[in-house]
C-alpha atoms as a PDB file:
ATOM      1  CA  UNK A   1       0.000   0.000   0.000  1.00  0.00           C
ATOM      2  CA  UNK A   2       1.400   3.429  -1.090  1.00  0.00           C
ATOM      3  CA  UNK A   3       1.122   6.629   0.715  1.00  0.00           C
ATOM      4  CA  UNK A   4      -0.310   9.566  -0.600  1.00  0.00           C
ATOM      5  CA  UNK A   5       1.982  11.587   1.655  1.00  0.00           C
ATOM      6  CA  UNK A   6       4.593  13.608   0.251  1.00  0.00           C
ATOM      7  CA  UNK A   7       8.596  12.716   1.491  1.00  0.00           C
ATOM      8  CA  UNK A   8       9.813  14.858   4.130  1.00  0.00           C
ATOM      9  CA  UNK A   9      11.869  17.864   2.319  1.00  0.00           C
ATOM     10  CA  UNK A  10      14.579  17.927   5.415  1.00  0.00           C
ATOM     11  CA  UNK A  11      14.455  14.123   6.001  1.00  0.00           C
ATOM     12  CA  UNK A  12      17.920  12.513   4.417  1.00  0.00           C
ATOM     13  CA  UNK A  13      17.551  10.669   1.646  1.00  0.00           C
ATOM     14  CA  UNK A  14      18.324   7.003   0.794  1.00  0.00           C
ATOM     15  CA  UNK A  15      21.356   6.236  -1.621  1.00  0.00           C
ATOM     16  CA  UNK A  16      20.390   3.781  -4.217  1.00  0.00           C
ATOM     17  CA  UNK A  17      22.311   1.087  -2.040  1.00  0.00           C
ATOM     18  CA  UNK A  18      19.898   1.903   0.599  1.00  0.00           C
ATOM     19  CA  UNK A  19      21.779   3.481   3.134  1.00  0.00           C
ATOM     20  CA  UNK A  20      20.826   7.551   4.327  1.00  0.00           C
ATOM     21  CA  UNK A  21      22.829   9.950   2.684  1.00  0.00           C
ATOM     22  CA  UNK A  22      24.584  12.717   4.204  1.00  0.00           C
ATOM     23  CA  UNK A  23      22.543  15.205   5.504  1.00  0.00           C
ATOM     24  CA  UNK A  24      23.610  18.811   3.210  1.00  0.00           C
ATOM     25  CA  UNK A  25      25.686  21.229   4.640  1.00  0.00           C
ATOM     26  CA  UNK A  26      25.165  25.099   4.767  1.00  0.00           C
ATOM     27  CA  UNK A  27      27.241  27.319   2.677  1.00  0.00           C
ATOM     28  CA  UNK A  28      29.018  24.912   1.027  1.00  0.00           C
ATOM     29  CA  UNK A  29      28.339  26.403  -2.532  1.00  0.00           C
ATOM     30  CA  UNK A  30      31.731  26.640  -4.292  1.00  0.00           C
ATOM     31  CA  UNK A  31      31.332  30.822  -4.823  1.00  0.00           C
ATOM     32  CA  UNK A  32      30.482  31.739  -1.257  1.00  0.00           C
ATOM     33  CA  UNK A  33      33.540  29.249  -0.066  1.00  0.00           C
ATOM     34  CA  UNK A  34      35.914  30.877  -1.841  1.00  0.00           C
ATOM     35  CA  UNK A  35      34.644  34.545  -1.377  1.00  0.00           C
ATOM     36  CA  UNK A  36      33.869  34.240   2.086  1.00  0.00           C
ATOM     37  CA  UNK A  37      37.264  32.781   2.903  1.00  0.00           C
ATOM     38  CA  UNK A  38      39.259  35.509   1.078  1.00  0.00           C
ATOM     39  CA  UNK A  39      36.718  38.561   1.954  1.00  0.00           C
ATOM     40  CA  UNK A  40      37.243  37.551   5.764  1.00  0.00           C
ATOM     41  CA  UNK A  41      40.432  37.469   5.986  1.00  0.00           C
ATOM     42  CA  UNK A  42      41.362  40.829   3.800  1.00  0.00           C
ATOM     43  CA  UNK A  43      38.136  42.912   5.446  1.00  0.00           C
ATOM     44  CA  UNK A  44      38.505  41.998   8.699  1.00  0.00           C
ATOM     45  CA  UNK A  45      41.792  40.338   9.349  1.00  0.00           C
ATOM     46  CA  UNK A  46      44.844  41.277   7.147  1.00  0.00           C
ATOM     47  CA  UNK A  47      43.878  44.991   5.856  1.00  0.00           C
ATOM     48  CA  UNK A  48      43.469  45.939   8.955  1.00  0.00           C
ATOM     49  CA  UNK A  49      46.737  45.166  10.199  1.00  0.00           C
ATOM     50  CA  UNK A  50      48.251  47.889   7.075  1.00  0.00           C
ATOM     51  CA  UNK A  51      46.356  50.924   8.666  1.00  0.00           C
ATOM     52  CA  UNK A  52      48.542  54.194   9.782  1.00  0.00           C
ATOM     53  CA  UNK A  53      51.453  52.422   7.174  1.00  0.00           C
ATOM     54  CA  UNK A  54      54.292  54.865   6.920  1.00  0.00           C
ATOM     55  CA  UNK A  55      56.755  55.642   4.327  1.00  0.00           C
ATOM     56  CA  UNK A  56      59.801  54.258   7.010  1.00  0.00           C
ATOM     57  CA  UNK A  57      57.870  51.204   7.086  1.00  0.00           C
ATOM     58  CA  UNK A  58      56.874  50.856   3.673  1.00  0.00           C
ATOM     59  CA  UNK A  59      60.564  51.044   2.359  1.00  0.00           C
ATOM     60  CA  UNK A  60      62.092  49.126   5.690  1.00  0.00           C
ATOM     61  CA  UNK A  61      65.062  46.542   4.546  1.00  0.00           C
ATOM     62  CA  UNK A  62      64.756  43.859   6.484  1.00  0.00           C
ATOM     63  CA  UNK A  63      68.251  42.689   5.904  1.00  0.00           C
ATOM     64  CA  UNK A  64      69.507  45.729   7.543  1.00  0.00           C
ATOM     65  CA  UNK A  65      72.139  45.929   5.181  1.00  0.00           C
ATOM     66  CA  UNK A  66      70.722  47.471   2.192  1.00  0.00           C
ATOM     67  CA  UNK A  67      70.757  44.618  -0.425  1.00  0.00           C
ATOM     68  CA  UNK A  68      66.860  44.061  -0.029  1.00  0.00           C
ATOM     69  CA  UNK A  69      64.562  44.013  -3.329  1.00  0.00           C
ATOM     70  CA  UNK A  70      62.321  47.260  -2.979  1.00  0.00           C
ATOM     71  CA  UNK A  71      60.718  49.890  -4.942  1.00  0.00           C
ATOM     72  CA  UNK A  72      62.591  52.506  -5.407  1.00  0.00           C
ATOM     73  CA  UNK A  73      63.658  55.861  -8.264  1.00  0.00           C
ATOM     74  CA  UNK A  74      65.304  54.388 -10.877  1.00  0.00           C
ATOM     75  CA  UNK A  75      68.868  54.446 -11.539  1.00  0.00           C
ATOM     76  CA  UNK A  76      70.525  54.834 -14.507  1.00  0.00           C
ATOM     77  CA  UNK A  77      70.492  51.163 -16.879  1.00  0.00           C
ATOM     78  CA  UNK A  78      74.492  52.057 -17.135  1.00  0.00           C
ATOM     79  CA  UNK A  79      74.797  51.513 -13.389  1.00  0.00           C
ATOM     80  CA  UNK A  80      73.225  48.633 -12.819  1.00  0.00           C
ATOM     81  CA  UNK A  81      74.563  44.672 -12.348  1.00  0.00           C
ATOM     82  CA  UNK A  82      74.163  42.544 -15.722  1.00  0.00           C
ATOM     83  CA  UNK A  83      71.351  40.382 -14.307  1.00  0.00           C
ATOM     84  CA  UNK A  84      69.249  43.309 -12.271  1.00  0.00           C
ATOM     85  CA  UNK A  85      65.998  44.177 -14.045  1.00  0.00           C
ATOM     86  CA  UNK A  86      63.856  47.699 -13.128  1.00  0.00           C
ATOM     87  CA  UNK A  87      60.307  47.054 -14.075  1.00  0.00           C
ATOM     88  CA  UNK A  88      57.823  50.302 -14.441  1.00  0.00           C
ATOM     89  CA  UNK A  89      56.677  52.944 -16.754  1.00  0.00           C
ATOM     90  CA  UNK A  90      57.437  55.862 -13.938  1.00  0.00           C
ATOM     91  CA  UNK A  91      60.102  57.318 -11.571  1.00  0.00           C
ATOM     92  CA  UNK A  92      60.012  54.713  -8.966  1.00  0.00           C
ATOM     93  CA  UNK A  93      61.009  51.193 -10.178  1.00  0.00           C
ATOM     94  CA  UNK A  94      60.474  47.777  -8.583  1.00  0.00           C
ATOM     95  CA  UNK A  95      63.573  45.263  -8.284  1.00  0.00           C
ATOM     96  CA  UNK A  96      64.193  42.146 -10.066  1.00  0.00           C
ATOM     97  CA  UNK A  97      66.813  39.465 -11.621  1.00  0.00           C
ATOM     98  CA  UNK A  98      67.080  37.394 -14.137  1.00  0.00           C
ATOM     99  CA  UNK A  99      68.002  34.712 -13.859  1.00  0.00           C
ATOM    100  CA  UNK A 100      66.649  34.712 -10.237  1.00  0.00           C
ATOM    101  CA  UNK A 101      69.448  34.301  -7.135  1.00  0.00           C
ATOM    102  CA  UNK A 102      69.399  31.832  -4.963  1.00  0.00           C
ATOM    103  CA  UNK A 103      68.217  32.485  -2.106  1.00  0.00           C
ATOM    104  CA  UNK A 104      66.428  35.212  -3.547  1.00  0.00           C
ATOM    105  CA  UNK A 105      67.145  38.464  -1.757  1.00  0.00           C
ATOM    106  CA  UNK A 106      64.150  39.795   1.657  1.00  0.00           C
ATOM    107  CA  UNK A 107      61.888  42.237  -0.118  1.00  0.00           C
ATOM    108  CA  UNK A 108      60.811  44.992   1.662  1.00  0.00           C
ATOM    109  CA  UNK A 109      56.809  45.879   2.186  1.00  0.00           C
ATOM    110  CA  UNK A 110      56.751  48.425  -0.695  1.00  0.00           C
ATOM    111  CA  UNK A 111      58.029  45.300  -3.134  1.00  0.00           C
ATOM    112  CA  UNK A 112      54.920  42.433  -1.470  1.00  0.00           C
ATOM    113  CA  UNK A 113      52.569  45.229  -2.294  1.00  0.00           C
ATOM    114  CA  UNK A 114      53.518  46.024  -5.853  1.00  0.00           C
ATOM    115  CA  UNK A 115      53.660  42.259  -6.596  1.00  0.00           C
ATOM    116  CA  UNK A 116      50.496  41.564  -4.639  1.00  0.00           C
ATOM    117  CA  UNK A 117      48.946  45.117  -6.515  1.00  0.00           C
ATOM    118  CA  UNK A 118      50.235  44.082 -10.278  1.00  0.00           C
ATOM    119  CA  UNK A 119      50.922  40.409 -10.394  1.00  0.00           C
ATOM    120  CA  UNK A 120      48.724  38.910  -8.430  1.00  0.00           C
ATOM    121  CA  UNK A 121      45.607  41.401  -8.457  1.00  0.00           C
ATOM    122  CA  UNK A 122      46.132  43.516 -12.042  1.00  0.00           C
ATOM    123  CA  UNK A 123      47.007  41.361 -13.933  1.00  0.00           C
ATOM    124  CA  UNK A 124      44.262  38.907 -13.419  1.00  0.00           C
ATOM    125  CA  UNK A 125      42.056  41.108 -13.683  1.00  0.00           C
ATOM    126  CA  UNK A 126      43.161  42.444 -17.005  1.00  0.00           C
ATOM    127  CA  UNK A 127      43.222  38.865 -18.243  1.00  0.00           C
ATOM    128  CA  UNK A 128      40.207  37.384 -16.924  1.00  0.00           C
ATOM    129  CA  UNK A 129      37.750  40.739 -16.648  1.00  0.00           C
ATOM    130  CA  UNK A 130      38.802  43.141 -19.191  1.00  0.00           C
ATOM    131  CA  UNK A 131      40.829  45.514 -16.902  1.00  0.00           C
ATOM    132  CA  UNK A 132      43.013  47.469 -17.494  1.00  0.00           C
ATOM    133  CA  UNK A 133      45.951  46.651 -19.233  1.00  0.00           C
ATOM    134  CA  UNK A 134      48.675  45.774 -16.391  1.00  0.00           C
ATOM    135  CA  UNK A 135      51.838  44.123 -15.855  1.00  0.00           C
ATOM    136  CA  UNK A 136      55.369  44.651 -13.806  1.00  0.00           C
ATOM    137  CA  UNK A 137      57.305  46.207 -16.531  1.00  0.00           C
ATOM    138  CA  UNK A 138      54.980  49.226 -17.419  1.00  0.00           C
ATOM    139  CA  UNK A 139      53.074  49.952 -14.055  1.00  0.00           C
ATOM    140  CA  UNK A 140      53.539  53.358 -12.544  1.00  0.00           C
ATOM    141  CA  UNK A 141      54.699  51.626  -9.270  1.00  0.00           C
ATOM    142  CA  UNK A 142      53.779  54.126  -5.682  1.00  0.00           C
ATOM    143  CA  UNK A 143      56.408  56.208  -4.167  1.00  0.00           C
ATOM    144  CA  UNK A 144      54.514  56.621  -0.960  1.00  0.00           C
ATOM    145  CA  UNK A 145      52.626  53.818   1.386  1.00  0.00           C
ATOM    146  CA  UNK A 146      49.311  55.797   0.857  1.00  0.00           C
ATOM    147  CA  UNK A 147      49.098  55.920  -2.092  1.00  0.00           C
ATOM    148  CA  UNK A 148      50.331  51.707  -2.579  1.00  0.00           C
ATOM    149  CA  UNK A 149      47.755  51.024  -0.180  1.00  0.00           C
ATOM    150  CA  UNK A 150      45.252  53.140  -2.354  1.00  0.00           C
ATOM    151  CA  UNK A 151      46.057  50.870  -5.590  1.00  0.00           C
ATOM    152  CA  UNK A 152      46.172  47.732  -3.209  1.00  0.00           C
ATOM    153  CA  UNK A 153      42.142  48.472  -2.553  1.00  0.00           C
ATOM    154  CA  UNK A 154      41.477  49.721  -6.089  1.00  0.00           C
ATOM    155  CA  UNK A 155      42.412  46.323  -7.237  1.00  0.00           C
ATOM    156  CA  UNK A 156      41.689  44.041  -4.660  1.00  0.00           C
ATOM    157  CA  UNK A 157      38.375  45.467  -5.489  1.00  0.00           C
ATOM    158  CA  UNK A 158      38.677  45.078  -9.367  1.00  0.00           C
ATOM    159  CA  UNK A 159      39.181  41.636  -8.728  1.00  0.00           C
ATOM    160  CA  UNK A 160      36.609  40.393  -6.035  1.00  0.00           C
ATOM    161  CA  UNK A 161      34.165  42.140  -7.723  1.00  0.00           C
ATOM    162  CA  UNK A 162      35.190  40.173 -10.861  1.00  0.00           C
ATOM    163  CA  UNK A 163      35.068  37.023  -8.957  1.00  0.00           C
ATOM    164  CA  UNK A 164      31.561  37.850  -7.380  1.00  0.00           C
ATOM    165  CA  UNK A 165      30.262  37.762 -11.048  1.00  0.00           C
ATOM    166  CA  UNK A 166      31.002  34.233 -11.711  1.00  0.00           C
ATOM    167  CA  UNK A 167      28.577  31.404 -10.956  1.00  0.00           C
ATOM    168  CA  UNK A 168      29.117  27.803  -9.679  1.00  0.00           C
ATOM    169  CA  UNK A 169      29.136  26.925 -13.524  1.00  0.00           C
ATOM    170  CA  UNK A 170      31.574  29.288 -14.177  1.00  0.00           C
ATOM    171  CA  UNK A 171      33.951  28.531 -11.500  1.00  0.00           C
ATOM    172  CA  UNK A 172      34.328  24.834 -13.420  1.00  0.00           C
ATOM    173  CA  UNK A 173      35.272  26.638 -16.485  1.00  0.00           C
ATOM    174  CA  UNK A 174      39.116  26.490 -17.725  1.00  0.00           C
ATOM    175  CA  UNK A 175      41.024  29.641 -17.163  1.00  0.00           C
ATOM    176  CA  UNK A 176      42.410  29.509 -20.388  1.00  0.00           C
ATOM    177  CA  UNK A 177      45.835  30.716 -22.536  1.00  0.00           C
ATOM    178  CA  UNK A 178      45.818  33.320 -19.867  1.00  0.00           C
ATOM    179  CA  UNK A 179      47.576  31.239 -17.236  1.00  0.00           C
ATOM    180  CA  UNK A 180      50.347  29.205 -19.358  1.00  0.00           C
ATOM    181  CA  UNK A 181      50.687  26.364 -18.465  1.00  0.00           C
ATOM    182  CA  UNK A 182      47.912  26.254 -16.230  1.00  0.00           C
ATOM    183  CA  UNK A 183      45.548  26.600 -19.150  1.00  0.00           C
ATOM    184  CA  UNK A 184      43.854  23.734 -18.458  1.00  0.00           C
ATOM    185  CA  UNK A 185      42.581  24.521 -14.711  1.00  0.00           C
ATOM    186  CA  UNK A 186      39.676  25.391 -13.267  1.00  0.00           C
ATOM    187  CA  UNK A 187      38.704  29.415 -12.462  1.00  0.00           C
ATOM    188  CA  UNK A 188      37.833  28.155  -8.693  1.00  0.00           C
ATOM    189  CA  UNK A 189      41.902  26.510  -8.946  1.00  0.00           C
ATOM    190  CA  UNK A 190      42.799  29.925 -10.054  1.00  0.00           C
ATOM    191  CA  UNK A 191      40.731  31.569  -7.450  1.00  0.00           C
ATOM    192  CA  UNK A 192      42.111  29.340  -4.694  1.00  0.00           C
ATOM    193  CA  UNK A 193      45.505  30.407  -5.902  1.00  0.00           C
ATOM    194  CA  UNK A 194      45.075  34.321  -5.313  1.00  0.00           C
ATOM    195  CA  UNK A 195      43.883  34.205  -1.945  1.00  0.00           C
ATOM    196  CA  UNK A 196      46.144  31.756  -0.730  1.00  0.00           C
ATOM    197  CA  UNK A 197      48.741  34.495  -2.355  1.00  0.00           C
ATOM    198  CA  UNK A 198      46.941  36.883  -0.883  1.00  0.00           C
ATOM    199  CA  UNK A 199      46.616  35.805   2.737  1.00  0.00           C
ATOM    200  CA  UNK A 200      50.209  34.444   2.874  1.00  0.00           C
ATOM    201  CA  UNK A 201      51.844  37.548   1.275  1.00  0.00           C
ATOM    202  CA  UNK A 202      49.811  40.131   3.738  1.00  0.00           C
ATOM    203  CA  UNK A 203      50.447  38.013   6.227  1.00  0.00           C
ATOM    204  CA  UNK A 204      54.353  38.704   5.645  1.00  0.00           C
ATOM    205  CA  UNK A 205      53.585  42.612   5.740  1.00  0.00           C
ATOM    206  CA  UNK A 206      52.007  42.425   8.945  1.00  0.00           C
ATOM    207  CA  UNK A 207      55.340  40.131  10.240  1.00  0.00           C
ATOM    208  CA  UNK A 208      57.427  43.422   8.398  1.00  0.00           C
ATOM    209  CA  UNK A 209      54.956  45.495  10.593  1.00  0.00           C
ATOM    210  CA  UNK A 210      55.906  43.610  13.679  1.00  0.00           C
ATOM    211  CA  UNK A 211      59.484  43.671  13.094  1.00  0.00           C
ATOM    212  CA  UNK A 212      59.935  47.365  12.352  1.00  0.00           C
ATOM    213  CA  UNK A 213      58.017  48.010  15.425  1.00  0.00           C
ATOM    214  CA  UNK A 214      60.482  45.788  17.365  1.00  0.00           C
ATOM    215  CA  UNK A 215      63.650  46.826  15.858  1.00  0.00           C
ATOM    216  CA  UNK A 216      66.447  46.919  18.140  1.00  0.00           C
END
């Protein structure tokens, strides 16, 4: 005999071997995961920890002795070391080499924010959202922690805002020529990417913080 009742909308259901399923979770939608976990910990955690940022701090060598990558005016291409590379359209220049030194030299908070700003923010957004057109070699790179924090928000902004507009569907979608030789991936495996870059590298300015406040 059948019942005319209809199933229980919050009871669990059976798996075809018979046995209850899982009850759902809450929240567990792939957007709000990786949104929420990222918005958290930049909103209320990490960019936080950057307010009242001074220009002693944002150009502080950690090494103490000078030889730390930073942003800084440029100098002359005649007086610089075969392998050093200045990338950005302006006066003030972030450091690189190629090839890369191992180790690789500390970087001071003024470099973390121009890679976090142009690399990791910028330039996805340019490739993924139609910003603006952005990379290290031609970005007009800050001379003064207010203004670097200003372009840190401007594009953290670009980007979540970008994110925001993709749905569960097209989070599975492959990132594309974009990414290299990540082509293949997933936009959530790019996603994941930036704000474990993001967390981990503004985690290391607030350690900068913490050290320049301490410095002996």
């Amino acid at each position: 005999m059948t019942s005319d009742r209809a199933p229980d909308a919050d009871a669990p259901s059976a798996d075809h071997g018979g046995a209850p399923a899982s009850p759902r979770g809450r929240g567990g939608d792939l957007p709000s995961v990786l949104i929420d976990q990222i918005e958290v910990h930049v909103r209320e955690h990490l960019r936080p920890r950057l307010e009242g940022l001074t220009d002693e701090e944002y150009f502080f060598d950690p090494s103490g002795r000078g030889r730390a990558w930073t942003v800084h005016p440029r100098i002359p291409d005649a007086e610089l070391p075969p392998t050093r590379l200045q990338g950005g359209s302006g006066e003030m220049v972030i450091d690189f080499e190629a090839p890369e030194p191992t180790p690789a030299p500390l970087t001071t908070i003024a470099w973390r924010l121009g890679h976090l700003i142009v690399g990791v923010l910028a330039l996805r957004s340019h490739s993924h959202f139609r910003g603006p057109t952005a990379d290290y070699m031609t970005w007009d790179y800050a001379a003064t922690a207010t203004e670097a924090l200003a372009q840190f928000d401007a594009e953290y902004e670009r980007w979540i805002s970008g994110v925001r507009s993709w749905s569960a569907e097209d989070l599975l979608v492959a990132v594309g020529e974009a990414e290299g030789p990540w082509a293949e991936h997933s936009r959530a495996t790019l996603v994941a990417h930036i704000n474990r870059e993001l967390i981990h590298h503004l985690a290391e300015i607030a350690l900068l913080r913490d050290l320049w406040a301490h410095r002996g």
